[in-house]
PDB file of N, CA and C in Angstrom:
ATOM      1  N   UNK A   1       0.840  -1.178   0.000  1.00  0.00           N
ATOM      2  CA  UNK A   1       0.000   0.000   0.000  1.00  0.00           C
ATOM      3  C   UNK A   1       0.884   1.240   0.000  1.00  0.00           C
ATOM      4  N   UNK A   2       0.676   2.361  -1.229  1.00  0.00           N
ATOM      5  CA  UNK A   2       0.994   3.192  -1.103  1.00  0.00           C
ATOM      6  C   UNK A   2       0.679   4.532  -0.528  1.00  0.00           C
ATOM      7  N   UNK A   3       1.390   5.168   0.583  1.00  0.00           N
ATOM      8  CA  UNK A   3       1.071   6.242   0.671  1.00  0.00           C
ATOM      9  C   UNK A   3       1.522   7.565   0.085  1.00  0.00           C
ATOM     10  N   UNK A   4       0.979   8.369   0.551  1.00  0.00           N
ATOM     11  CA  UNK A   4       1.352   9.778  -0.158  1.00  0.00           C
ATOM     12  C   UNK A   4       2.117  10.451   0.730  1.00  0.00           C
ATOM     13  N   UNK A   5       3.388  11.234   0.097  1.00  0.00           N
ATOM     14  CA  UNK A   5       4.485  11.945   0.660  1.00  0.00           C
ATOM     15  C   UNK A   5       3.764  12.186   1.688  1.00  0.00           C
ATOM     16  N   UNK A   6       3.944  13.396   2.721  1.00  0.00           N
ATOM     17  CA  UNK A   6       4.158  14.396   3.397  1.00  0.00           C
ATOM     18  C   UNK A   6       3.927  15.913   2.715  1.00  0.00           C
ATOM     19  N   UNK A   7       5.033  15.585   1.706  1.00  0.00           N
ATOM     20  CA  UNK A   7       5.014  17.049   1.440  1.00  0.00           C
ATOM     21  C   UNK A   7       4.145  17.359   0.037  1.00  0.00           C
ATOM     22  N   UNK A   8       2.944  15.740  -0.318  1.00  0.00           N
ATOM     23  CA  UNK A   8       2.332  16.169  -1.339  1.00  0.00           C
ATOM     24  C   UNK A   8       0.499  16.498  -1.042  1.00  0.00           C
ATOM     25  N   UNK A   9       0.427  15.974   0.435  1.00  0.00           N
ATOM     26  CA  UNK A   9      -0.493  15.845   1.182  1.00  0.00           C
ATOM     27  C   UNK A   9      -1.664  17.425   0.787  1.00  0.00           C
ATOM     28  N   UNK A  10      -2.470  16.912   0.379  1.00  0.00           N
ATOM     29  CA  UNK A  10      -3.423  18.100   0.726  1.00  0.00           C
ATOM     30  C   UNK A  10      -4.849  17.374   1.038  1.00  0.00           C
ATOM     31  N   UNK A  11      -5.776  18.318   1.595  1.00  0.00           N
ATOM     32  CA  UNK A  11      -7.647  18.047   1.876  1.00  0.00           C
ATOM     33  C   UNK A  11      -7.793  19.283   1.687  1.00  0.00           C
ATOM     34  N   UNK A  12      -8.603  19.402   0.769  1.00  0.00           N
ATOM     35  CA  UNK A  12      -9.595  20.354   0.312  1.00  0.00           C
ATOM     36  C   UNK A  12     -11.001  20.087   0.932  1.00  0.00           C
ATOM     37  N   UNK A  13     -11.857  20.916   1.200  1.00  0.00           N
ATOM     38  CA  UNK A  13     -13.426  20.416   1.326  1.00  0.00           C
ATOM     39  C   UNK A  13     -13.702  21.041  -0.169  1.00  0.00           C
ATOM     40  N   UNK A  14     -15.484  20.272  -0.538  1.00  0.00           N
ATOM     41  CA  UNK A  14     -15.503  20.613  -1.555  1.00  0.00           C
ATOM     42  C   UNK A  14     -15.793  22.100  -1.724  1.00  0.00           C
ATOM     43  N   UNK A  15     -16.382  22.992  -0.738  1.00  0.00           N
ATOM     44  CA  UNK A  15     -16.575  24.385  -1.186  1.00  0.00           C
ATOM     45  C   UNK A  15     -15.615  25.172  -1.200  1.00  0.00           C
ATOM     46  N   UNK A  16     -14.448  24.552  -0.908  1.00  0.00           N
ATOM     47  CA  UNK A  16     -12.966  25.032  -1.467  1.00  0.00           C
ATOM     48  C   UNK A  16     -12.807  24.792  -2.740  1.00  0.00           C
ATOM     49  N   UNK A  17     -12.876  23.896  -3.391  1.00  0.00           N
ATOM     50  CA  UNK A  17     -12.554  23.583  -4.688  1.00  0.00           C
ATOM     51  C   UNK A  17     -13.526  24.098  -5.419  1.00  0.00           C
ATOM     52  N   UNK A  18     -14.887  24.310  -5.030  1.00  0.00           N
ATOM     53  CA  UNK A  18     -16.122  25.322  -5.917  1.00  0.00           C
ATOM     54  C   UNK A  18     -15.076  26.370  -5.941  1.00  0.00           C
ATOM     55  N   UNK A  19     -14.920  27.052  -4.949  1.00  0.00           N
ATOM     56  CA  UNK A  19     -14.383  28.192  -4.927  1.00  0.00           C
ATOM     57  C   UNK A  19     -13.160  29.128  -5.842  1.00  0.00           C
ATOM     58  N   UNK A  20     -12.084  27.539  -5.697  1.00  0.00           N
ATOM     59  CA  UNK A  20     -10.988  28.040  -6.431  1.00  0.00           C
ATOM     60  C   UNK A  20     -12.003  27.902  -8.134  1.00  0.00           C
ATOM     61  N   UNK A  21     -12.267  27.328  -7.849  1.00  0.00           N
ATOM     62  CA  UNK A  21     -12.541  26.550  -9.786  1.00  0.00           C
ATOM     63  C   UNK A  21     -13.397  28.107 -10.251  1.00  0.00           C
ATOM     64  N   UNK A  22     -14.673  28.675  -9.072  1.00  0.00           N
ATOM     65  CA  UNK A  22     -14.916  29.857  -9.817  1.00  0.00           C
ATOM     66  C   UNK A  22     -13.822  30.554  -9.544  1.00  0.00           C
ATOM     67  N   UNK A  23     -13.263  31.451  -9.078  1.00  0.00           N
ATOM     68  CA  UNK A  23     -12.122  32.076  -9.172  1.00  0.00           C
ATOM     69  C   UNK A  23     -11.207  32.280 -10.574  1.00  0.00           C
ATOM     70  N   UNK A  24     -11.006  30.467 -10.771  1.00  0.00           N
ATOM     71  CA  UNK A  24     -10.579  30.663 -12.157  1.00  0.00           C
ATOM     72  C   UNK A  24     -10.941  30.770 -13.310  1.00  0.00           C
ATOM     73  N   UNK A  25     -12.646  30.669 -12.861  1.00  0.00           N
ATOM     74  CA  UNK A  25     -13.875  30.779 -14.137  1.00  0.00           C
ATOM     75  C   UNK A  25     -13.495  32.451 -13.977  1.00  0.00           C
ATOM     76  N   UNK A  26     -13.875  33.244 -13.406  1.00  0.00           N
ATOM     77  CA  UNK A  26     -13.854  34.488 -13.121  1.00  0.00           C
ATOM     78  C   UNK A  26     -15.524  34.461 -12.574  1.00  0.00           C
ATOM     79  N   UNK A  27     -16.359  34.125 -11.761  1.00  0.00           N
ATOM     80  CA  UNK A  27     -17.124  34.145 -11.443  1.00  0.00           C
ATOM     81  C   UNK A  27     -17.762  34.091  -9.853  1.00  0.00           C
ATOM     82  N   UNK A  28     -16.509  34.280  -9.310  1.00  0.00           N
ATOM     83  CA  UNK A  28     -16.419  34.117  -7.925  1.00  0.00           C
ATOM     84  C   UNK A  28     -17.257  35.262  -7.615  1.00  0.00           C
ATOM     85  N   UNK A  29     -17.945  35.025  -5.951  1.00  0.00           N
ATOM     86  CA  UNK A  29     -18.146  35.717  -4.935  1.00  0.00           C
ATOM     87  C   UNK A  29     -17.556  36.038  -4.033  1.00  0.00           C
ATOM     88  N   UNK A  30     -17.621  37.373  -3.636  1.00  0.00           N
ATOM     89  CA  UNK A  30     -16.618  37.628  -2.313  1.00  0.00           C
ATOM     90  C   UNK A  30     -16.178  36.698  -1.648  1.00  0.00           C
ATOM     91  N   UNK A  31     -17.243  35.934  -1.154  1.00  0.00           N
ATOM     92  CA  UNK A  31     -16.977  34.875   0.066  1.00  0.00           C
ATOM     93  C   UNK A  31     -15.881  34.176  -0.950  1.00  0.00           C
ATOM     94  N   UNK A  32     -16.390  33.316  -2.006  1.00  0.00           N
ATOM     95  CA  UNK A  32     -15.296  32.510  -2.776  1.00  0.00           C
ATOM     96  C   UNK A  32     -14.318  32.830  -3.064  1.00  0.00           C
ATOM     97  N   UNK A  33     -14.296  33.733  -3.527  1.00  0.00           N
ATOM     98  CA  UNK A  33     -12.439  34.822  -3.461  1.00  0.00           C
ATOM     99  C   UNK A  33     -11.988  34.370  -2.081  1.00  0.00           C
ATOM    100  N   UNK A  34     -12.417  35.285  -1.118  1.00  0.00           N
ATOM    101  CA  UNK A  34     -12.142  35.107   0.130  1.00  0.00           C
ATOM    102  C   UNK A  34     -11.488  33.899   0.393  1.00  0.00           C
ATOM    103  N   UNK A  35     -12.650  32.466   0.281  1.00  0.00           N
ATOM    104  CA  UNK A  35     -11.934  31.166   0.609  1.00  0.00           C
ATOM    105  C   UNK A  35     -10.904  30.598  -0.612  1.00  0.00           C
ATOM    106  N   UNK A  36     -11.083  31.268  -1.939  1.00  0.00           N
ATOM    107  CA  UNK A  36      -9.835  30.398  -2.475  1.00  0.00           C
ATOM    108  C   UNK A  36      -8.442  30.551  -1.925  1.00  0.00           C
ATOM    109  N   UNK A  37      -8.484  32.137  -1.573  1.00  0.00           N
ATOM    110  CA  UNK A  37      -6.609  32.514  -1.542  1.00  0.00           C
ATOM    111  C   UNK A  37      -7.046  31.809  -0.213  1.00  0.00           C
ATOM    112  N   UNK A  38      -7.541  31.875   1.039  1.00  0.00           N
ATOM    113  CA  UNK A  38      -6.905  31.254   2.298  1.00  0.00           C
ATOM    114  C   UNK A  38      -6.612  29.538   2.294  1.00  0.00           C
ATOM    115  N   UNK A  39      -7.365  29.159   1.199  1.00  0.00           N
ATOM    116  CA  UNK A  39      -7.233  27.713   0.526  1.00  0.00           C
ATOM    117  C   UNK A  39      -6.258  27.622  -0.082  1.00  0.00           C
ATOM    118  N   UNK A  40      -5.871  28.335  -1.135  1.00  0.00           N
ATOM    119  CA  UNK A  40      -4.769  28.455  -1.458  1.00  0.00           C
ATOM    120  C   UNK A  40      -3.360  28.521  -0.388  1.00  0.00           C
ATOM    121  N   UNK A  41      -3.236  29.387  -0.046  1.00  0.00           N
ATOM    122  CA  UNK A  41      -2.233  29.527   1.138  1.00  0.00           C
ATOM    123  C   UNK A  41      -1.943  28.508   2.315  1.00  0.00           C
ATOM    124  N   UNK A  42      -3.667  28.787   3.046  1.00  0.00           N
ATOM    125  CA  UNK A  42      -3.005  27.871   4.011  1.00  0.00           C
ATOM    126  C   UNK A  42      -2.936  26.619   3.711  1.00  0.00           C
ATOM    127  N   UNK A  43      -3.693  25.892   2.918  1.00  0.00           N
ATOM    128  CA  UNK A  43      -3.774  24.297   2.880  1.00  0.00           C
ATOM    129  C   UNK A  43      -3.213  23.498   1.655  1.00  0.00           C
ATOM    130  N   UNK A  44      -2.680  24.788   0.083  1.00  0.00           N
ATOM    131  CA  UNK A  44      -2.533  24.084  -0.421  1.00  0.00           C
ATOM    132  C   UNK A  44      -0.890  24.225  -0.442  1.00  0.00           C
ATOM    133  N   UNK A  45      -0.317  25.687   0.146  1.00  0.00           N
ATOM    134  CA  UNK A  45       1.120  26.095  -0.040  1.00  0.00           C
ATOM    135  C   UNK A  45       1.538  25.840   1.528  1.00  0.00           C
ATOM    136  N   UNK A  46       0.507  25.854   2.235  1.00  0.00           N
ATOM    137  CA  UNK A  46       0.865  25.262   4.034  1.00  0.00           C
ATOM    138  C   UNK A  46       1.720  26.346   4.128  1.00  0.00           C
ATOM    139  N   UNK A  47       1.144  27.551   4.329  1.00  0.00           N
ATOM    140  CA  UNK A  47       2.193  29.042   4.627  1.00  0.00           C
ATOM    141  C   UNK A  47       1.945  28.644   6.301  1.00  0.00           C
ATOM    142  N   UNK A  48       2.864  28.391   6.962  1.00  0.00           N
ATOM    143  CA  UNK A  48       3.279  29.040   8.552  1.00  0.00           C
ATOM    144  C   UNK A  48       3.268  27.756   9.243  1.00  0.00           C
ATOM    145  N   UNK A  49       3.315  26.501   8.163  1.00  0.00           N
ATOM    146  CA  UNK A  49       3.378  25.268   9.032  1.00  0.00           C
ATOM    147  C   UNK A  49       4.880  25.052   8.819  1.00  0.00           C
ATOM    148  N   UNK A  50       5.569  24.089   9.620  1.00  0.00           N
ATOM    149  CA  UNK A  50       6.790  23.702   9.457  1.00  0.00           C
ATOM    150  C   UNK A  50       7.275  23.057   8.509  1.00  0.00           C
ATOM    151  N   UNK A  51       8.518  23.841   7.789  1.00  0.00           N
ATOM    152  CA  UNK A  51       8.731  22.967   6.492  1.00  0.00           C
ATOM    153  C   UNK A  51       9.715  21.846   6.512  1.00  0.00           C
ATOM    154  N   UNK A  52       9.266  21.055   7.355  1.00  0.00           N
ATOM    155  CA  UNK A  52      10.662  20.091   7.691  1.00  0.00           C
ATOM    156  C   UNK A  52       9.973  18.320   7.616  1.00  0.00           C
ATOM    157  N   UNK A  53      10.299  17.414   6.759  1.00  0.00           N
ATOM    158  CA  UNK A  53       9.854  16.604   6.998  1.00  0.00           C
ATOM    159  C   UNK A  53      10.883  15.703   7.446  1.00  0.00           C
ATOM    160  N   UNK A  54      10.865  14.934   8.746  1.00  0.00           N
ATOM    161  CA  UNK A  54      11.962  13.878   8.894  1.00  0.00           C
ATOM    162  C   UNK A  54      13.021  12.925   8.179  1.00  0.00           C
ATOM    163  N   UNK A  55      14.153  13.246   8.483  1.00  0.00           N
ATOM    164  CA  UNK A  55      14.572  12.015   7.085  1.00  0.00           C
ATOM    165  C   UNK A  55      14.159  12.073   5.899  1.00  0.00           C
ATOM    166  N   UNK A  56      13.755  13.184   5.506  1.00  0.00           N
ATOM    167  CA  UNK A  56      13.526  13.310   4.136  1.00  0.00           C
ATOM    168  C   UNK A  56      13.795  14.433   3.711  1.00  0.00           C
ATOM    169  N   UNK A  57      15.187  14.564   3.261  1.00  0.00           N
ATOM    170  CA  UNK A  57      15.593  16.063   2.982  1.00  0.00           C
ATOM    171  C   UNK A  57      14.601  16.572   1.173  1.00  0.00           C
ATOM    172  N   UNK A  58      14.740  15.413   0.508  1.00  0.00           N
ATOM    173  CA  UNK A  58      13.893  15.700  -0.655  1.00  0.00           C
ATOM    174  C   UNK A  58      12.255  16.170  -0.555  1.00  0.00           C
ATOM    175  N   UNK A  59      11.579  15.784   0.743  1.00  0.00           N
ATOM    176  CA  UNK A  59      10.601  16.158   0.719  1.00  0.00           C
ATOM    177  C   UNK A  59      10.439  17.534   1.881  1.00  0.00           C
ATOM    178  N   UNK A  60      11.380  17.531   2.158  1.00  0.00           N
ATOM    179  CA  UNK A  60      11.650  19.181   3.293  1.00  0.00           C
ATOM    180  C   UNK A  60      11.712  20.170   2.179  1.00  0.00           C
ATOM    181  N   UNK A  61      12.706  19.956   1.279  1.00  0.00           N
ATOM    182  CA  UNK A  61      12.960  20.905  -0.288  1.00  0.00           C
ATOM    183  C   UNK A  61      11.716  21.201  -0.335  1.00  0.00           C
ATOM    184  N   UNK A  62      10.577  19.950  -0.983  1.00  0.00           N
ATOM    185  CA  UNK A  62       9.459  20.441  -1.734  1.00  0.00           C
ATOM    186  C   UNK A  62       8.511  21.407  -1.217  1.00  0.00           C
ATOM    187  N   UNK A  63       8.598  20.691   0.242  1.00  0.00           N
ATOM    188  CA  UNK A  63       7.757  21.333   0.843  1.00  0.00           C
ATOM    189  C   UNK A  63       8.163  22.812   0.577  1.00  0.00           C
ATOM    190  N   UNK A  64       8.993  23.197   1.295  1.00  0.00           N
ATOM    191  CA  UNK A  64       9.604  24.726   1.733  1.00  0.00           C
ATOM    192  C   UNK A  64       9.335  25.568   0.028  1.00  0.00           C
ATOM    193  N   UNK A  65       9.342  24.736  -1.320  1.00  0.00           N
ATOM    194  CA  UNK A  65       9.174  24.932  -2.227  1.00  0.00           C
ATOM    195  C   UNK A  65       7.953  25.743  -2.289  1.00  0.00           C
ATOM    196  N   UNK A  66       6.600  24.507  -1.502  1.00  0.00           N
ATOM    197  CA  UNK A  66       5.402  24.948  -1.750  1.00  0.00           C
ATOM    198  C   UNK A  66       4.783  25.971  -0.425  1.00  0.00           C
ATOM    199  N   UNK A  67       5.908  26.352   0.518  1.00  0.00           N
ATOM    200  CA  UNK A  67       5.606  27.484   1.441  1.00  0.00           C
ATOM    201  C   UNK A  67       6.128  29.135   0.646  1.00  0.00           C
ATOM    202  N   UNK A  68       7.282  28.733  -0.143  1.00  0.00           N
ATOM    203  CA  UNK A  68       7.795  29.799  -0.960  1.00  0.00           C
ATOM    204  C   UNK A  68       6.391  30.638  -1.537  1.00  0.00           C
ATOM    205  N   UNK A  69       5.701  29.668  -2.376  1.00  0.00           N
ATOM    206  CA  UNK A  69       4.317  30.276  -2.705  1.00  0.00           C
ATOM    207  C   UNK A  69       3.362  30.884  -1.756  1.00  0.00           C
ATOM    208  N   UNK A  70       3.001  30.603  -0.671  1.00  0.00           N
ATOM    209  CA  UNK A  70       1.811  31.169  -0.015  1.00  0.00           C
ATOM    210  C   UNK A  70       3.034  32.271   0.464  1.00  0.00           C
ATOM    211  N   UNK A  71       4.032  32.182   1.208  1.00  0.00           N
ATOM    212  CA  UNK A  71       5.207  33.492   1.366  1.00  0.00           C
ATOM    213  C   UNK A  71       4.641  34.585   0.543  1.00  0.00           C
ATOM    214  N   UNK A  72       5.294  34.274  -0.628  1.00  0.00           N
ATOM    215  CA  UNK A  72       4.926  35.312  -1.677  1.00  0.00           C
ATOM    216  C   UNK A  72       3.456  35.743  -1.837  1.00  0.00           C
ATOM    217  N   UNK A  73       2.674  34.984  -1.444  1.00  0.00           N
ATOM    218  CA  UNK A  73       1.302  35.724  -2.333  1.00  0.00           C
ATOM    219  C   UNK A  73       1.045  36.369  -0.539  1.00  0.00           C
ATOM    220  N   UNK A  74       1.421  36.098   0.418  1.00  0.00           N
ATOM    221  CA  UNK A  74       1.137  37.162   1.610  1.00  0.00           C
ATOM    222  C   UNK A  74       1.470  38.422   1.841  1.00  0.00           C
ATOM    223  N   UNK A  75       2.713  37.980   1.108  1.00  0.00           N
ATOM    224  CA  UNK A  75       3.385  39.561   0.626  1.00  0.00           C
ATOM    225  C   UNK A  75       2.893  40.661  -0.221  1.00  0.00           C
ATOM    226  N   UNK A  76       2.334  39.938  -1.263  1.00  0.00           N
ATOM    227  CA  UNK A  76       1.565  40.417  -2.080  1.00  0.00           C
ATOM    228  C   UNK A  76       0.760  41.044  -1.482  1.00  0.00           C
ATOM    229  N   UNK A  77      -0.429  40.340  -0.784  1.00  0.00           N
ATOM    230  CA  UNK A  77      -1.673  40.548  -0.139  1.00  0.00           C
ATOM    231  C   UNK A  77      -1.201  41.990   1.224  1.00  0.00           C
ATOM    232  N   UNK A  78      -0.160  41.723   1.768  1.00  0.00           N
ATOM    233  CA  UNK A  78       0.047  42.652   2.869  1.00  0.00           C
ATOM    234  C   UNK A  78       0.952  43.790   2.438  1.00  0.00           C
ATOM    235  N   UNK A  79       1.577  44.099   0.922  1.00  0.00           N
ATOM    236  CA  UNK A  79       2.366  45.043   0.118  1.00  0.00           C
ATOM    237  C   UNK A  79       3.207  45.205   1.107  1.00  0.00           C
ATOM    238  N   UNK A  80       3.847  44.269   0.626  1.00  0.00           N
ATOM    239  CA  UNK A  80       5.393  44.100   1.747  1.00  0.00           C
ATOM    240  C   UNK A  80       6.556  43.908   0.206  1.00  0.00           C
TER     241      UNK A  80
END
């Protein structure tokens, strides 16, 4: 049985994924805007969780890879 990395791990609920998908329709609602980027960020780039996975320096990389992204788009968001 295979499992899945660590650092490829995500859960979405589904009114996250409505959300992003309008977003990228261009048809979003506030609220859906709202929940894609914090969907985005926190759960799919894991901004402010630890980027370290045990014994696995290849999957510490990726990770920290996919914190690089929510980093940046906070920056964005806070014009830093």
């Amino acid at each position: 049985m295979n499992q899945l990395p660590e650092c490829l791990k995500t859960e979405l609920l589904d009114d996250e994924i409505d959300a992003i998908r309008a977003v990228a329709a261009g048809r979003a609602t506030e609220y859906q805007q709202r929940l894609a980027i914090a969907s985005i960020v926190q759960k799919i780039a894991r901004y402010g969780d630890l980027g370290f996975v045990p014994g696995s320096p290849d999957e510490t990389a990726f990770f920290n890879g996919r914190q690089f992204v929510g980093t940046r788009i906070m920056r964005i968001i806070n014009d830093e």
